[in-house]
N, C-alpha and C. Protein backbone atom coordinates (compact mmCIF):
# COMPACT_ATOMS: atom_id res chain seq x y z
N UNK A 1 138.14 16.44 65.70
CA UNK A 1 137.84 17.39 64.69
C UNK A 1 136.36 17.81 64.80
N UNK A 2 136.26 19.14 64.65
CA UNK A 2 134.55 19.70 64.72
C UNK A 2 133.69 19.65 63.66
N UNK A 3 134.17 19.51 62.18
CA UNK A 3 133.99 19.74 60.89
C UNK A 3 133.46 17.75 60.62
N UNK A 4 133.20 17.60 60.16
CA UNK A 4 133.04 16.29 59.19
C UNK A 4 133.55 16.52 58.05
N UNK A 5 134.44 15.88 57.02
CA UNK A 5 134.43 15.95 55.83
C UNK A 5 133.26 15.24 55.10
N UNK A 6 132.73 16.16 54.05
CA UNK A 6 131.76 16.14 52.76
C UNK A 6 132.24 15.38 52.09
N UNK A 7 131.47 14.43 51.74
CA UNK A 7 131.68 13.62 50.64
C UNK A 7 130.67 13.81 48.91
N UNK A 8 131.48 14.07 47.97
CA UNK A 8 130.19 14.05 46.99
C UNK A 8 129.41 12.94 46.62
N UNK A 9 128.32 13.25 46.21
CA UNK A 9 127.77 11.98 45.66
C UNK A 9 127.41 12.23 43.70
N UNK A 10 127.73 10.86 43.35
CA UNK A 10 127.67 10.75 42.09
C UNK A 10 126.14 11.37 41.72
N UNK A 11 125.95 11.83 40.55
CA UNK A 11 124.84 12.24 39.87
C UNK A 11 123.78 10.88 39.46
N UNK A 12 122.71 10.93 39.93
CA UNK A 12 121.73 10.30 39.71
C UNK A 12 121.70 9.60 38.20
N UNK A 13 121.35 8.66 36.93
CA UNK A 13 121.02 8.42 36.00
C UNK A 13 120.01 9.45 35.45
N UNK A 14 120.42 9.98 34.19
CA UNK A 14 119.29 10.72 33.73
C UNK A 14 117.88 9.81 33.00
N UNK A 15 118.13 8.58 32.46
CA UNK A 15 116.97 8.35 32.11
C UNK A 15 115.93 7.79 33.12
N UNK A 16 116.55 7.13 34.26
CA UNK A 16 115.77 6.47 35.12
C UNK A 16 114.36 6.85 36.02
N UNK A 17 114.79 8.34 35.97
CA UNK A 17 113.99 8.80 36.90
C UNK A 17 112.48 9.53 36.42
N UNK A 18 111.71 9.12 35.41
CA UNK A 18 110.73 9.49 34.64
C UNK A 18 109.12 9.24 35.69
N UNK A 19 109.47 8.06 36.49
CA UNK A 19 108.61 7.51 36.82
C UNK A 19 108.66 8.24 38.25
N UNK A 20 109.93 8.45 38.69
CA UNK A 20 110.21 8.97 40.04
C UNK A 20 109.23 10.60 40.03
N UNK A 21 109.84 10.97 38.89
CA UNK A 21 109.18 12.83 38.63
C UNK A 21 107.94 12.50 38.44
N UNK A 22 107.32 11.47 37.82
CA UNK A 22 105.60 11.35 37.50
C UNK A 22 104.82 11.09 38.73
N UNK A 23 105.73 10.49 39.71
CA UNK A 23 104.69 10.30 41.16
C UNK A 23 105.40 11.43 41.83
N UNK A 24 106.38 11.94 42.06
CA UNK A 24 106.30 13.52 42.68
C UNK A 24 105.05 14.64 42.22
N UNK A 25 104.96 14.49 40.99
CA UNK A 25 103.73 15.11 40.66
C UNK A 25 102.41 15.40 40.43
N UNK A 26 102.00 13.71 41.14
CA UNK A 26 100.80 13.07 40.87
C UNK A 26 99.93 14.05 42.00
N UNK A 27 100.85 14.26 42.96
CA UNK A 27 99.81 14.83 44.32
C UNK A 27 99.53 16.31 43.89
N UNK A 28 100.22 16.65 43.45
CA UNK A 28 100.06 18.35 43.01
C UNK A 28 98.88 18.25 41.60
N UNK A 29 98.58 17.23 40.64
CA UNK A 29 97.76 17.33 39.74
C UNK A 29 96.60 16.88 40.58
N UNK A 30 96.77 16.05 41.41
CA UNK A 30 95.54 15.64 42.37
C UNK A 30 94.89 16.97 42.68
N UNK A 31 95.23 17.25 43.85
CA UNK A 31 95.00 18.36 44.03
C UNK A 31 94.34 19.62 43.33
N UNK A 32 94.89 19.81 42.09
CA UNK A 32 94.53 20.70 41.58
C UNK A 32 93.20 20.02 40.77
N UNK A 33 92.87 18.89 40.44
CA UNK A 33 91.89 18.38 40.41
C UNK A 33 90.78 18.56 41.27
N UNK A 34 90.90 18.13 42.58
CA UNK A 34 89.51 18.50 43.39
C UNK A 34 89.51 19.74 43.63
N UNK A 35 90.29 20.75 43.39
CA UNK A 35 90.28 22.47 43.55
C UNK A 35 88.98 22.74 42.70
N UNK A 36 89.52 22.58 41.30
CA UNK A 36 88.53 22.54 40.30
C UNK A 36 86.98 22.05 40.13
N UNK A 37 86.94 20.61 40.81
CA UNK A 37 85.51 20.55 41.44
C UNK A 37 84.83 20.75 42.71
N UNK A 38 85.54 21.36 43.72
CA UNK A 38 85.01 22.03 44.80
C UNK A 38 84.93 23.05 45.00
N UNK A 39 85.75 24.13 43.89
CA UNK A 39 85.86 26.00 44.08
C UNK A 39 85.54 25.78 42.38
N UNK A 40 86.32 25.96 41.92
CA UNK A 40 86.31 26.79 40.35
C UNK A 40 84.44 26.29 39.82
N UNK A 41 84.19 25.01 39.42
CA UNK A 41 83.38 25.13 38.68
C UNK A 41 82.46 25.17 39.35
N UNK A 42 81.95 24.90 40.55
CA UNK A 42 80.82 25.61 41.23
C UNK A 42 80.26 27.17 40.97
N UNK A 43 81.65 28.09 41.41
CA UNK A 43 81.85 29.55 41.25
C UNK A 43 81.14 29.74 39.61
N UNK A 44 81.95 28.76 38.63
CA UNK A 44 81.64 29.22 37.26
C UNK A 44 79.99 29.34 37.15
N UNK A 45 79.33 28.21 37.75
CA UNK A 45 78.21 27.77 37.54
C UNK A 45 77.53 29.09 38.34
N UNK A 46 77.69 29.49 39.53
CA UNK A 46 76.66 30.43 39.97
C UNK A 46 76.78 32.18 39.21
N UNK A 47 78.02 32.14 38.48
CA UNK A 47 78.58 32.89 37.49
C UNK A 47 77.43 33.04 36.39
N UNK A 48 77.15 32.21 35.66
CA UNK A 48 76.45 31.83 34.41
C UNK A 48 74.72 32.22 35.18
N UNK A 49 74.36 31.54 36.06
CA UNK A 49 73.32 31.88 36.58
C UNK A 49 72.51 33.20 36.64
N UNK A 50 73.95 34.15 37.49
CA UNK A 50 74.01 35.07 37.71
C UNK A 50 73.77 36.16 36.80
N UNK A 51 74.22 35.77 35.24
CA UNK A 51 74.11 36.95 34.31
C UNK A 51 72.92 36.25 33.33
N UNK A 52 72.48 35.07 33.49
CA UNK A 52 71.12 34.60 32.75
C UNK A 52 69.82 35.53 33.29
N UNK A 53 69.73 35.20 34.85
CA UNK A 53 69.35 36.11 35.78
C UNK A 53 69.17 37.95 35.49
N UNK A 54 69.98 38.36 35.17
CA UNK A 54 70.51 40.16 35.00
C UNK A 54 70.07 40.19 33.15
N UNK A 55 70.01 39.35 32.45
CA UNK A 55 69.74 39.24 31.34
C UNK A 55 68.14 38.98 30.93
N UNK A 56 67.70 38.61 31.50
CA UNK A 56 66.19 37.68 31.66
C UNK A 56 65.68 39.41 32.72
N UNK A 57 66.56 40.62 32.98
CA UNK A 57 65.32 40.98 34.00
C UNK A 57 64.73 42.16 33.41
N UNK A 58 63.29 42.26 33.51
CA UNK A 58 62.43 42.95 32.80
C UNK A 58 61.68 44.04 33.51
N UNK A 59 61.18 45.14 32.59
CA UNK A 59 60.34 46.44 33.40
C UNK A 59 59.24 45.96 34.44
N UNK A 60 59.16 45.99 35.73
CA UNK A 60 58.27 45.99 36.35
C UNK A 60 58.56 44.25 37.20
N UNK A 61 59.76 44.08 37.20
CA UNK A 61 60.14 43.18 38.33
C UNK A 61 60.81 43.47 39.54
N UNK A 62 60.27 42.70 40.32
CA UNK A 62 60.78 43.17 42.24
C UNK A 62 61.75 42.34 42.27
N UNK A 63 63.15 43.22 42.48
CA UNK A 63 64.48 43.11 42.78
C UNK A 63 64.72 43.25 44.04
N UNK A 64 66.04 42.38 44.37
CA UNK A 64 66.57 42.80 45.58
C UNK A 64 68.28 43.38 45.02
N UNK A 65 68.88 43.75 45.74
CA UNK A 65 70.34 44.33 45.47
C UNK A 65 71.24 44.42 46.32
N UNK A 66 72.81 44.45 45.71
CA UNK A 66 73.55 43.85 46.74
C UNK A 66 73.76 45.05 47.91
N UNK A 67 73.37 46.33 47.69
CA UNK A 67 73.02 47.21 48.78
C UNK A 67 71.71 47.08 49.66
N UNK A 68 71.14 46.07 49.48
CA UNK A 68 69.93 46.26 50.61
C UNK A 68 69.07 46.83 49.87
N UNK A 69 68.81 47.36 48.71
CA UNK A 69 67.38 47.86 48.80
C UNK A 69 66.45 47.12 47.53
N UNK A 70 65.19 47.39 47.87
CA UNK A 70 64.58 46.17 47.57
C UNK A 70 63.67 47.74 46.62
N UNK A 71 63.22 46.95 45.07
CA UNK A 71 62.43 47.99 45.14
C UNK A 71 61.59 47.33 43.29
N UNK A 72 61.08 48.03 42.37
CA UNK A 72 60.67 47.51 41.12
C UNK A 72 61.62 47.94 39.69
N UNK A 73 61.78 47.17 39.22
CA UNK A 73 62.46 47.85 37.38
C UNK A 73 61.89 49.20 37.21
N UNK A 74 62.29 50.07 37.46
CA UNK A 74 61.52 51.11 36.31
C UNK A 74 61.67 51.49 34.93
N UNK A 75 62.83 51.24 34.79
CA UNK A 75 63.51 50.87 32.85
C UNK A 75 65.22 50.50 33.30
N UNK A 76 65.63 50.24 31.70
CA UNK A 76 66.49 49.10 31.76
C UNK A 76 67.29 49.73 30.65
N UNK A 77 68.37 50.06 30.75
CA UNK A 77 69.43 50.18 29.92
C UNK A 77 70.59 49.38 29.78
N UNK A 78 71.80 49.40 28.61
CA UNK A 78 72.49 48.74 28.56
C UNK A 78 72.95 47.90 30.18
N UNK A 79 73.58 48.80 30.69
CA UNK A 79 74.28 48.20 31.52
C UNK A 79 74.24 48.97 33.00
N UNK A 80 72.58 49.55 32.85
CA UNK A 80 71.80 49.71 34.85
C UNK A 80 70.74 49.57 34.41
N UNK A 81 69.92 50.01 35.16
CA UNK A 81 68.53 50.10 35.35
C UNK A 81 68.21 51.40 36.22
N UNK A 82 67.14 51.71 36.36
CA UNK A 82 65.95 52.25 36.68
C UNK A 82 65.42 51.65 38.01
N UNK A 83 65.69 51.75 39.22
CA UNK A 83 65.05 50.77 40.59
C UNK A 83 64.05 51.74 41.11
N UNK A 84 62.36 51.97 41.19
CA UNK A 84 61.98 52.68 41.93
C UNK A 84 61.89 51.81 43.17
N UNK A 85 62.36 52.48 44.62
CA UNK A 85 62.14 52.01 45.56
C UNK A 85 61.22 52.56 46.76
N UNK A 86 60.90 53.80 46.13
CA UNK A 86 59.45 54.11 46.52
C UNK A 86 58.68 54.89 45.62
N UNK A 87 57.61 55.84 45.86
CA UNK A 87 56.30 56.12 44.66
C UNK A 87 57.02 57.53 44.16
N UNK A 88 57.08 57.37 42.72
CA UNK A 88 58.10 58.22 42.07
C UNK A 88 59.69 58.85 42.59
N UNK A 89 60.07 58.12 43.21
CA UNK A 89 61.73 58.17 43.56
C UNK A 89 62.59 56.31 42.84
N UNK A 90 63.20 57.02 41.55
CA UNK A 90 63.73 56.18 40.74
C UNK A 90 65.42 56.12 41.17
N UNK A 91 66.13 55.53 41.56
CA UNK A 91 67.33 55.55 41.30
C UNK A 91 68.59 54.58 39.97
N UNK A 92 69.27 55.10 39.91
CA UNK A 92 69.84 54.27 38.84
C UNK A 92 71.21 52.88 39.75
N UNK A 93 70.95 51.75 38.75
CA UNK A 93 71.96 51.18 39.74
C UNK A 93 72.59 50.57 38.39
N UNK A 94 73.82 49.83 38.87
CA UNK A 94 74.73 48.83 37.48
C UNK A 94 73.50 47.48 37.62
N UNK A 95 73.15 47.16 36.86
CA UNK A 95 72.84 45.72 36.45
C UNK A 95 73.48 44.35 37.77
N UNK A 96 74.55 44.45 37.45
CA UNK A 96 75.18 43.87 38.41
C UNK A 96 74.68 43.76 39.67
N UNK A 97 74.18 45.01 40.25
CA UNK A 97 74.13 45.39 41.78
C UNK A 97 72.88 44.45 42.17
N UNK A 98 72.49 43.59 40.72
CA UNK A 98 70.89 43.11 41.63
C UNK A 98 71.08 41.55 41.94
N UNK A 99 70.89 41.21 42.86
CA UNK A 99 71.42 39.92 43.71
C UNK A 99 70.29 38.61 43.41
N UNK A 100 68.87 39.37 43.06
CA UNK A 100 67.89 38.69 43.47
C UNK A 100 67.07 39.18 42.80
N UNK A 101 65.51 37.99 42.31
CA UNK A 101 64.86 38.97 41.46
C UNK A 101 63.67 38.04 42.50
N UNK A 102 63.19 38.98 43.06
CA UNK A 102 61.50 38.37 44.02
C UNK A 102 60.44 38.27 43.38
N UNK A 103 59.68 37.00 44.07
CA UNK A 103 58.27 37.14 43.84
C UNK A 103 57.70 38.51 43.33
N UNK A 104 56.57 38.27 42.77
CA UNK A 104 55.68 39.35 42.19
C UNK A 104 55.11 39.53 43.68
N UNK A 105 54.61 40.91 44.09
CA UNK A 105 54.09 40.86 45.21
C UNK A 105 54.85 40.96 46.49
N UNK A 106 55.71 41.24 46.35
CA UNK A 106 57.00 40.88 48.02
C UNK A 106 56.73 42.06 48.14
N UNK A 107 56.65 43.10 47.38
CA UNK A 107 57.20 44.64 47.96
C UNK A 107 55.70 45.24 47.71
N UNK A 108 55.30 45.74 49.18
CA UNK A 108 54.51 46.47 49.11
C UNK A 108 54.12 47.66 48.96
């Protein structure tokens, strides 16, 4: 014969297996444990930085931005600024766009 006959098997106990499902799941809470301290709260932390940073920045500080250009506050509104990046040429950027806030003095 080419076939095998199937045999069923009885259904497992329902209360027994509490302990069985708690270590199937131990590796997946693991896991999602060191996710959390090797990606998430790092990210959170340079997050918080990031807008203390954009919050704290004031008229007449040398910025850098996530386009490359490097230049001073010229004023500050809700939510851009004012970047002159050379002698009376002001452009406007989002708040956001500034990566970096430099030394006094970097930009000559």
């Amino acid at each position: 014969m080419l076939i095998s006959p199937a045999f069923a098997q009885t259904a497992p106990a329902a209360g027994g297996d509490m302990m069985s499902s708690l270590g199937s799941m131990l590796p997946l809470l693991l896991m999602f444990v060191v996710l959390y301290f090797v990606m998430i709260r790092p990210q959170m932390k340079r997050q918080k930085e990031h807008k203390a940073m954009i919050d704290a920045l004031a008229k007449g500080d040398e910025v850098a931005t996530a386009g490359g250009l490097l230049g001073k506050v010229a004023n500050l509104d809700d939510g851009q600024i004012g970047l002159e990046i050379a002698s009376g040429v002001v452009v406007q950027l989002q708040r956001h766009a500034v990566v970096q806030v430099l030394p006094k003095g970097s930009i000559k």
